[in-house]
N, C-alpha and C. Protein backbone atom coordinates (compact mmCIF):
# COMPACT_ATOMS: atom_id res chain seq x y z
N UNK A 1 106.53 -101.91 -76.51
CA UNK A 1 105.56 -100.85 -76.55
C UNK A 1 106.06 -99.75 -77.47
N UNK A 2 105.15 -99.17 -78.00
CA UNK A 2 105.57 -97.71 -78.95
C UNK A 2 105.21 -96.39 -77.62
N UNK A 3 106.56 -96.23 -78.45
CA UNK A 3 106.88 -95.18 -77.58
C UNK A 3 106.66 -93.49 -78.25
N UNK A 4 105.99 -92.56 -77.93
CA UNK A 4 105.74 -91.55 -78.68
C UNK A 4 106.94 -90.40 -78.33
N UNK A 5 107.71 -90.27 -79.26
CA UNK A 5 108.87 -89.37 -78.87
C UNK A 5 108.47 -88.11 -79.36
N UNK A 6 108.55 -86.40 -79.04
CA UNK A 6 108.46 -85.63 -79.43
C UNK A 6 109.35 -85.00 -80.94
N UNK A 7 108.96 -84.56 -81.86
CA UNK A 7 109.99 -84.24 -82.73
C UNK A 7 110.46 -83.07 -82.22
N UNK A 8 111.88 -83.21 -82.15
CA UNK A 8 112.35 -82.09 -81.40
C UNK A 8 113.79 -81.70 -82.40
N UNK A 9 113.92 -80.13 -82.00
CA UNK A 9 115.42 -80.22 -83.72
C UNK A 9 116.64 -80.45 -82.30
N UNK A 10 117.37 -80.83 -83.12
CA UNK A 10 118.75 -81.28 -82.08
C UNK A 10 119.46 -79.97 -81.65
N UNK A 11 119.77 -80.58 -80.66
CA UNK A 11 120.67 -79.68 -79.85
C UNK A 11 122.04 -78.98 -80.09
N UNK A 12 121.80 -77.59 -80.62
CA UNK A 12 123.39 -77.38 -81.30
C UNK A 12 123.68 -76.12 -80.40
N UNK A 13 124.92 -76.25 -80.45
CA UNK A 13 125.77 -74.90 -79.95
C UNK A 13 125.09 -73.22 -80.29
N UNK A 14 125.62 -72.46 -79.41
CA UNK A 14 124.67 -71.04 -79.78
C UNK A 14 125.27 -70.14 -80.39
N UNK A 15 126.35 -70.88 -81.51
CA UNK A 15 126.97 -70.44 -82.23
C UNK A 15 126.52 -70.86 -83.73
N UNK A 16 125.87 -71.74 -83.59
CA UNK A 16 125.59 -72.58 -84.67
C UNK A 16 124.35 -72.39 -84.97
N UNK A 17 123.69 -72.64 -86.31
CA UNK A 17 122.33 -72.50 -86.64
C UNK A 17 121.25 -73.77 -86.27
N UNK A 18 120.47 -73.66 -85.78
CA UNK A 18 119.54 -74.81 -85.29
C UNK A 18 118.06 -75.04 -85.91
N UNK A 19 117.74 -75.92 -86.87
CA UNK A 19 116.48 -75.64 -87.99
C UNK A 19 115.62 -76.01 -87.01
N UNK A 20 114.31 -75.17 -87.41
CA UNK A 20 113.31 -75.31 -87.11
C UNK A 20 112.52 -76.57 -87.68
N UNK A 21 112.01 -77.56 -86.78
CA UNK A 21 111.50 -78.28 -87.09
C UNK A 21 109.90 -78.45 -86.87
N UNK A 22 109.00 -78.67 -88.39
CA UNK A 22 107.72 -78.76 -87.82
C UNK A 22 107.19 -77.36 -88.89
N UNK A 23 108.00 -76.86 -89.21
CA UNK A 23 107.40 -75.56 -89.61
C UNK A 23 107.73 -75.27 -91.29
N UNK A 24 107.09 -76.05 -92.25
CA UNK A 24 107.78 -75.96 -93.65
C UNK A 24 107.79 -74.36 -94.40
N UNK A 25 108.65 -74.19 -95.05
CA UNK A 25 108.85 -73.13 -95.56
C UNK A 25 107.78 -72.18 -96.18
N UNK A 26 107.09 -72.78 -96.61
CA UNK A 26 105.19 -72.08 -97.37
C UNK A 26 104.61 -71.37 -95.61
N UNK A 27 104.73 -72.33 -95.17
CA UNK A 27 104.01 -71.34 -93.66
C UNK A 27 105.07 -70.70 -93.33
N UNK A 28 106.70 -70.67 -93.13
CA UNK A 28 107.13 -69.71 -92.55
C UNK A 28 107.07 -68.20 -93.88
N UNK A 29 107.36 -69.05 -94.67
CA UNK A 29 107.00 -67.19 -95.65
C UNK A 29 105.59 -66.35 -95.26
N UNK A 30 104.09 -67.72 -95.16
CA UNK A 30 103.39 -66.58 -95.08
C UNK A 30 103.01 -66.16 -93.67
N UNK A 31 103.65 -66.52 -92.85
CA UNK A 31 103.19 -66.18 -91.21
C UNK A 31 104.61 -65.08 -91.37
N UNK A 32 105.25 -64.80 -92.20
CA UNK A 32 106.36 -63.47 -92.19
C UNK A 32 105.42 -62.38 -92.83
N UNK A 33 104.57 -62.69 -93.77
CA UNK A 33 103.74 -62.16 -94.74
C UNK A 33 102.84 -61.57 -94.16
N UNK A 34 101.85 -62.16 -92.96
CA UNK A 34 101.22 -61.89 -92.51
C UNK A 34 101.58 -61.22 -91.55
N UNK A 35 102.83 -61.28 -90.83
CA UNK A 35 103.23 -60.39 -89.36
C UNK A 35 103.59 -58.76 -90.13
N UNK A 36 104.10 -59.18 -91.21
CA UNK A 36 104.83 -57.62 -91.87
C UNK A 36 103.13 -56.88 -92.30
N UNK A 37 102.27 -57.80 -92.67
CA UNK A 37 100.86 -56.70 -92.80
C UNK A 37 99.97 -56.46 -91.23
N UNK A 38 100.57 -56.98 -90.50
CA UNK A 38 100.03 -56.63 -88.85
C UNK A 38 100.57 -55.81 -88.78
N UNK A 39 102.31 -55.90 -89.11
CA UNK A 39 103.12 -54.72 -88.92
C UNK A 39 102.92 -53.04 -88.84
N UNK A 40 102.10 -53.36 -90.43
CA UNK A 40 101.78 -52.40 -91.25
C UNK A 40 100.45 -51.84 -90.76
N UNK A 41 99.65 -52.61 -90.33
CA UNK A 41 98.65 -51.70 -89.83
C UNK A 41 98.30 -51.15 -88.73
N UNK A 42 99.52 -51.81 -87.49
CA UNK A 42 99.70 -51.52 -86.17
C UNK A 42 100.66 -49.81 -86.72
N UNK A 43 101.48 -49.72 -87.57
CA UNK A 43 101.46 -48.39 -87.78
C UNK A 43 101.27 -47.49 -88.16
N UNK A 44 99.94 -47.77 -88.94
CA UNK A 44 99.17 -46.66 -89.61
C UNK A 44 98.09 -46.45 -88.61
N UNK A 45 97.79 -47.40 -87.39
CA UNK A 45 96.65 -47.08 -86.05
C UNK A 45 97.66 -46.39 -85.76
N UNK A 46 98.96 -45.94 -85.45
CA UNK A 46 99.57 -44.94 -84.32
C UNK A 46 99.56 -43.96 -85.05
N UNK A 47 99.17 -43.91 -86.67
CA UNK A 47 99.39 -42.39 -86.99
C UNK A 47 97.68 -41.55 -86.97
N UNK A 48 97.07 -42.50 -87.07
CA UNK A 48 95.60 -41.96 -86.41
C UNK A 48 95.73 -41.87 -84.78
N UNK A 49 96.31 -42.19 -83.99
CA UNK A 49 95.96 -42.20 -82.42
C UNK A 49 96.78 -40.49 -82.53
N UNK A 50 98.56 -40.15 -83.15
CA UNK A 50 98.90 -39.47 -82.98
C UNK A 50 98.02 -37.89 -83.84
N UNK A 51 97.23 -37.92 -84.90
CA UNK A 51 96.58 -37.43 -85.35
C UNK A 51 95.16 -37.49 -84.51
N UNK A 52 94.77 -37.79 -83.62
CA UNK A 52 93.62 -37.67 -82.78
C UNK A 52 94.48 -36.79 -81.64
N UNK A 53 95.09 -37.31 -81.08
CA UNK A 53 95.63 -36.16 -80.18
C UNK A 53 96.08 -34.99 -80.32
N UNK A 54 96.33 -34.78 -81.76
CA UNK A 54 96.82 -33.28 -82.18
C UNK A 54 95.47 -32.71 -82.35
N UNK A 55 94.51 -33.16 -82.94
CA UNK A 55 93.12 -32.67 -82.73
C UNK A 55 92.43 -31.90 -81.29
N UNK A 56 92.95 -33.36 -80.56
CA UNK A 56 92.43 -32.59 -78.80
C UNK A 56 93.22 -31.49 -78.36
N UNK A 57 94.49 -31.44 -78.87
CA UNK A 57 95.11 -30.56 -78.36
C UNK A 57 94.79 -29.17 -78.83
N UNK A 58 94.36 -29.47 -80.18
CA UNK A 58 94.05 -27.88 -80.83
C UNK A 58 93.03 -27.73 -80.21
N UNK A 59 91.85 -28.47 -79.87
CA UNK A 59 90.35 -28.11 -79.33
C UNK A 59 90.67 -27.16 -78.05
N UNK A 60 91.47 -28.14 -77.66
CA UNK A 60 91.66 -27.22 -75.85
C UNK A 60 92.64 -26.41 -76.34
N UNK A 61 93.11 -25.27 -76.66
CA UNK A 61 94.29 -24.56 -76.87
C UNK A 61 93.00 -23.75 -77.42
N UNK A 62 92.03 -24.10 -78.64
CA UNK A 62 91.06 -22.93 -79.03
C UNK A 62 90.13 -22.86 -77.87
N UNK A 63 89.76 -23.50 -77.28
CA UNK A 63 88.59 -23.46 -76.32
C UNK A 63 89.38 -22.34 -74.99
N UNK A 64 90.83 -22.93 -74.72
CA UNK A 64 91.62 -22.02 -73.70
C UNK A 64 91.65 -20.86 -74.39
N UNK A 65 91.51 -20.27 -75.42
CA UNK A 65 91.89 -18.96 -76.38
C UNK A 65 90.34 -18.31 -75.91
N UNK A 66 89.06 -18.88 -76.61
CA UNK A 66 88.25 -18.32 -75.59
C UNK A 66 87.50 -17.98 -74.78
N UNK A 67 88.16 -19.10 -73.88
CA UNK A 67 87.70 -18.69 -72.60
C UNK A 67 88.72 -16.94 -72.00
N UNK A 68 90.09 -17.13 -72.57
CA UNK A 68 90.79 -16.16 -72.14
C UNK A 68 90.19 -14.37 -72.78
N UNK A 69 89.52 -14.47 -73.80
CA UNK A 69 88.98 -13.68 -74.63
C UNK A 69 88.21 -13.13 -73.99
N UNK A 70 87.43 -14.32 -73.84
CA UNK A 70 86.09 -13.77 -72.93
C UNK A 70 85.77 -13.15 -71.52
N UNK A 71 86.82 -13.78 -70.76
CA UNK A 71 87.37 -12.43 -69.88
C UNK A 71 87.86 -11.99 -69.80
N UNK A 72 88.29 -11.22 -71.19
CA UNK A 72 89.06 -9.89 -70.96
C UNK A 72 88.17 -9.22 -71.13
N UNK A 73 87.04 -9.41 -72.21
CA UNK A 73 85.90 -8.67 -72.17
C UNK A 73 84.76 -8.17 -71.41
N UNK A 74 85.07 -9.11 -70.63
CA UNK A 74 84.01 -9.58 -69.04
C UNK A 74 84.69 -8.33 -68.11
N UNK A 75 85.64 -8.54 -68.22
CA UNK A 75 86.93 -7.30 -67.48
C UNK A 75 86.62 -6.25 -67.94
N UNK A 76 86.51 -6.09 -69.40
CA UNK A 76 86.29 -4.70 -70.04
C UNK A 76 84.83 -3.85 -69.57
N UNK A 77 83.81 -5.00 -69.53
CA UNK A 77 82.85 -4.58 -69.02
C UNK A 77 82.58 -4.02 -67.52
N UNK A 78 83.15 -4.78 -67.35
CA UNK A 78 82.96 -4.87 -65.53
C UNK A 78 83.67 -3.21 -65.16
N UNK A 79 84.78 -3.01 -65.57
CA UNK A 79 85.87 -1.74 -66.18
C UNK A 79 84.65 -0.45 -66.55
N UNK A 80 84.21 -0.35 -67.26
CA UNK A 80 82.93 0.12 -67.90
C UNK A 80 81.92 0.32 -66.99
N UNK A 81 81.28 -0.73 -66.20
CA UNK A 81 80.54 -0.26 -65.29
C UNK A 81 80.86 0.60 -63.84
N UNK A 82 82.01 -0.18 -64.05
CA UNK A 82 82.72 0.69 -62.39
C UNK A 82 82.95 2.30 -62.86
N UNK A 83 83.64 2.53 -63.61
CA UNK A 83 82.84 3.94 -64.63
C UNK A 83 81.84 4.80 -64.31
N UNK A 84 80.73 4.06 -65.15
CA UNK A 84 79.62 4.12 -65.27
C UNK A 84 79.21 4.81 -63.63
N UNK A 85 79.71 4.23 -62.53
CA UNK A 85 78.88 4.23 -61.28
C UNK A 85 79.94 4.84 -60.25
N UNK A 86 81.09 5.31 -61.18
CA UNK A 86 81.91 6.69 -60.27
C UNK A 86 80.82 7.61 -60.70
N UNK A 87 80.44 7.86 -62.02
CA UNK A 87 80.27 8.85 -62.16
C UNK A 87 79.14 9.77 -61.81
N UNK A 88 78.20 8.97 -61.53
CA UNK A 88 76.99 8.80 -60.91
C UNK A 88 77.47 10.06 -59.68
């Protein structure tokens, strides 16, 4: 009977180099080719994610600016009327 054996690379020490078998050199260059441009665009998405969050952060830091503004003025007023209604 034929027997179907797996191609498998032999068994070497883990000191020693062990070839890859199954995988000719044209595909390992461009599956390197292709991981280094995944590479590349997995880190130009983190410099937009980190550039979106500096965005939110300024929004809320201006939006906290005034809201804080706005009641001091709210204060000023309120200040103003109590004033207003000693004097009465």
């Amino acid at each position: 009977m034929n027997e179907i054996v797996p191609n498998t690379p032999p068994s070497a020490p883990d000191d020693e180099y062990a070839p890859v078998v199954g995988i000719s050199k044209e595909d390992t260059a461009t599956l390197r080719m292709l991981e280094g441009k995944a590479a590349d665009k997995t880190a130009r998405d983190y410099e937009h994610i980190v550039w979106a969050y500096g965005v939110l952060w300024a929004l809320f830091a201006a939006y906290g600016l005034f809201l804080w503004r706005r009641s001091a003025r709210l204060r000023a007023d309120m200040n103003d009327l109590q004033r207003a209604l000693d004097k009465r």
